[in-house]
C-alpha atoms as a PDB file:
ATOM      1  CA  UNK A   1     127.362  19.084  10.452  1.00  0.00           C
ATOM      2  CA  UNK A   2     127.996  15.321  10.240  1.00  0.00           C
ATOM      3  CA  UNK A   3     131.461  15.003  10.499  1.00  0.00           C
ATOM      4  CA  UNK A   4     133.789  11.510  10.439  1.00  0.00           C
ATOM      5  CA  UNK A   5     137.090  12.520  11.869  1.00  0.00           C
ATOM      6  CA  UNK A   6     138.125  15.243  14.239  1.00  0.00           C
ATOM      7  CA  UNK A   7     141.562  17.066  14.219  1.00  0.00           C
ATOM      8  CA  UNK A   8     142.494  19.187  16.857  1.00  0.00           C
ATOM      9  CA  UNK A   9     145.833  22.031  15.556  1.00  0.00           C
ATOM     10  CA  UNK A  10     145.048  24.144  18.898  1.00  0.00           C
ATOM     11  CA  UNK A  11     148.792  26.091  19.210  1.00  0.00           C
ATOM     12  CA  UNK A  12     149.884  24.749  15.867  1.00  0.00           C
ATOM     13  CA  UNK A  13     151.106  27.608  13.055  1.00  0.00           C
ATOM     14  CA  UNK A  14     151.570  27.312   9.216  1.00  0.00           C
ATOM     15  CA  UNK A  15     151.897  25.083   7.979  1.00  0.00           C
ATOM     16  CA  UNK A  16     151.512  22.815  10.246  1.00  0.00           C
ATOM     17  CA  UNK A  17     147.384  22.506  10.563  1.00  0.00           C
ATOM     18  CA  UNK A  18     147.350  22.027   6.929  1.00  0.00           C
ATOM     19  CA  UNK A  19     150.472  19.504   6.965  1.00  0.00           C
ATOM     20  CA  UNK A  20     148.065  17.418   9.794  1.00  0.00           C
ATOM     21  CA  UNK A  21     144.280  17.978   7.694  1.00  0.00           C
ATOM     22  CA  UNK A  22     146.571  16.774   4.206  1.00  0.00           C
ATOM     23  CA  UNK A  23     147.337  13.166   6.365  1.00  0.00           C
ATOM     24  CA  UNK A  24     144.533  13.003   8.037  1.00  0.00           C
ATOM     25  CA  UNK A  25     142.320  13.279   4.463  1.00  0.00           C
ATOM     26  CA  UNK A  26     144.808  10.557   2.965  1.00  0.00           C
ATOM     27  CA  UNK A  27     143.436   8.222   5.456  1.00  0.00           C
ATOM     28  CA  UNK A  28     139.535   8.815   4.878  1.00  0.00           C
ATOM     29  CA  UNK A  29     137.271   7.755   1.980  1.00  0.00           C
ATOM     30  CA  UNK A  30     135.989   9.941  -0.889  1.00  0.00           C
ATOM     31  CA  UNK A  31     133.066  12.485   0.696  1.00  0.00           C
ATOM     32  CA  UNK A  32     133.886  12.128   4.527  1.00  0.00           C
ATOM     33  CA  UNK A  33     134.072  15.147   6.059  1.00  0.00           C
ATOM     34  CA  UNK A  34     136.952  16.667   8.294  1.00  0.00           C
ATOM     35  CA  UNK A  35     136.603  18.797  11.107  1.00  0.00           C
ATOM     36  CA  UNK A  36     140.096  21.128  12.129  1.00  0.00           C
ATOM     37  CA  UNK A  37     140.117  22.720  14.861  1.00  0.00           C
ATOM     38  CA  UNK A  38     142.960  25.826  14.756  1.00  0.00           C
ATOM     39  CA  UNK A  39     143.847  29.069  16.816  1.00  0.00           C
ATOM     40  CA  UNK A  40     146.026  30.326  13.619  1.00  0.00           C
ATOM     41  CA  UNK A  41     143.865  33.438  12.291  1.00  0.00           C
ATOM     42  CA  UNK A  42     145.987  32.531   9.052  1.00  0.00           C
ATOM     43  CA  UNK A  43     144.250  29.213   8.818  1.00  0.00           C
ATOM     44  CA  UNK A  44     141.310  30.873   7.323  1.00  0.00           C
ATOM     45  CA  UNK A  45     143.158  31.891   3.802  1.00  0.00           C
ATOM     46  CA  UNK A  46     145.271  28.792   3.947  1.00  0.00           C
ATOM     47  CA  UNK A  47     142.343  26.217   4.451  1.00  0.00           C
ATOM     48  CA  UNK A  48     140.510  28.105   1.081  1.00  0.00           C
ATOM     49  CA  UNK A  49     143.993  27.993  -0.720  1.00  0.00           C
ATOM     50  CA  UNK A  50     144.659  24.279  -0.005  1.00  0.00           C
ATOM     51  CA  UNK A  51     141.008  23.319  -0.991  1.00  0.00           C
ATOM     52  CA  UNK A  52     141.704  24.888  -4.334  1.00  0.00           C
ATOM     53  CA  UNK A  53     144.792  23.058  -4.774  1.00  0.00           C
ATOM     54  CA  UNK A  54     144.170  19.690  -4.009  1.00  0.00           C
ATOM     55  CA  UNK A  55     139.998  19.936  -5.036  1.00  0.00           C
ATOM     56  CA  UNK A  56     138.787  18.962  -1.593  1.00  0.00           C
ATOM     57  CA  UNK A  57     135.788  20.770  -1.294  1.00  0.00           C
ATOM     58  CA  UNK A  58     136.012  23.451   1.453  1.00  0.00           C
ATOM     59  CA  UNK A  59     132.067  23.373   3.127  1.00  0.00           C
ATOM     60  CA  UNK A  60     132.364  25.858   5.835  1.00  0.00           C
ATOM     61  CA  UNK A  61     134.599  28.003   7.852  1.00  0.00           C
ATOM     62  CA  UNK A  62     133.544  29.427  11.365  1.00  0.00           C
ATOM     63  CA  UNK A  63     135.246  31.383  14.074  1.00  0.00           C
ATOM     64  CA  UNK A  64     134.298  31.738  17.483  1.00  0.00           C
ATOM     65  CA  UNK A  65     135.728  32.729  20.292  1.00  0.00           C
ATOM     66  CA  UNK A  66     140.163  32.942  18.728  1.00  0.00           C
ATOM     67  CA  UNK A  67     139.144  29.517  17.566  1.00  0.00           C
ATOM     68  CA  UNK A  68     138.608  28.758  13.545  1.00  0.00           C
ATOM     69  CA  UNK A  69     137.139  25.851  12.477  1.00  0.00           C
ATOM     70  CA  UNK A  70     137.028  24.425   9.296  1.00  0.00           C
ATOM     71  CA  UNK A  71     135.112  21.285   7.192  1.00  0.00           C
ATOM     72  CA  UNK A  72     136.385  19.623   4.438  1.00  0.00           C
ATOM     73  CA  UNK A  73     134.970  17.201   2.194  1.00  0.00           C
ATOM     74  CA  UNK A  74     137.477  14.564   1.011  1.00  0.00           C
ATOM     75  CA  UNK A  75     137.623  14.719  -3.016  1.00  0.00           C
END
C-alpha cells in the first residue's frame, strides 16, 4: 500500500499511539494515507473506534509477528 507518512508507537500504550496518528493526520492533506506501527494488542479496537469518531477512513489492519499495523486515510 502507497503510504505518505510513517509513524512508528513501538512500546507506546493507550492512548498514546492514537494521541501520535491524531497529530500526525492534522499535518497531512485530505486522502494521504498513514501507516502506525504499534506493539499494543489494544490498538486494534482503538484504531476502528477512532476511525469512527473522527471519519478517517480505517483501510486495513494487519498483525504480524506482536506487531499491529494500521492505515488510515486522512478524511
Amino acid at each position: 500500500m502507497d503510504t505518505h507518512k510513517e509513524l512508528d508507537t513501538r512500546g507506546l500504550n493507550c492512548p498514546l499511539p492514537i494521541l501520535k496518528a491524531k497529530k500526525a493526520l492534522a499535518d497531512m492533506a485530505s486522502g494521504e494515507v498513514l501507516k502506525v506501527v504499534a506493539t499494543d494488542p489494544g490498538s486494534m479496537r482503538d484504531f476502528q473506534a477512532f476511525a469512527r469518531q473522527t471519519g478517517n477512513e480505517l483501510v486495513e489492519q494487519t498483525t504480524a509477528m506482536g506487531e499491529y499495523v494500521h492505515y488510515l486515510r486522512r478524511r
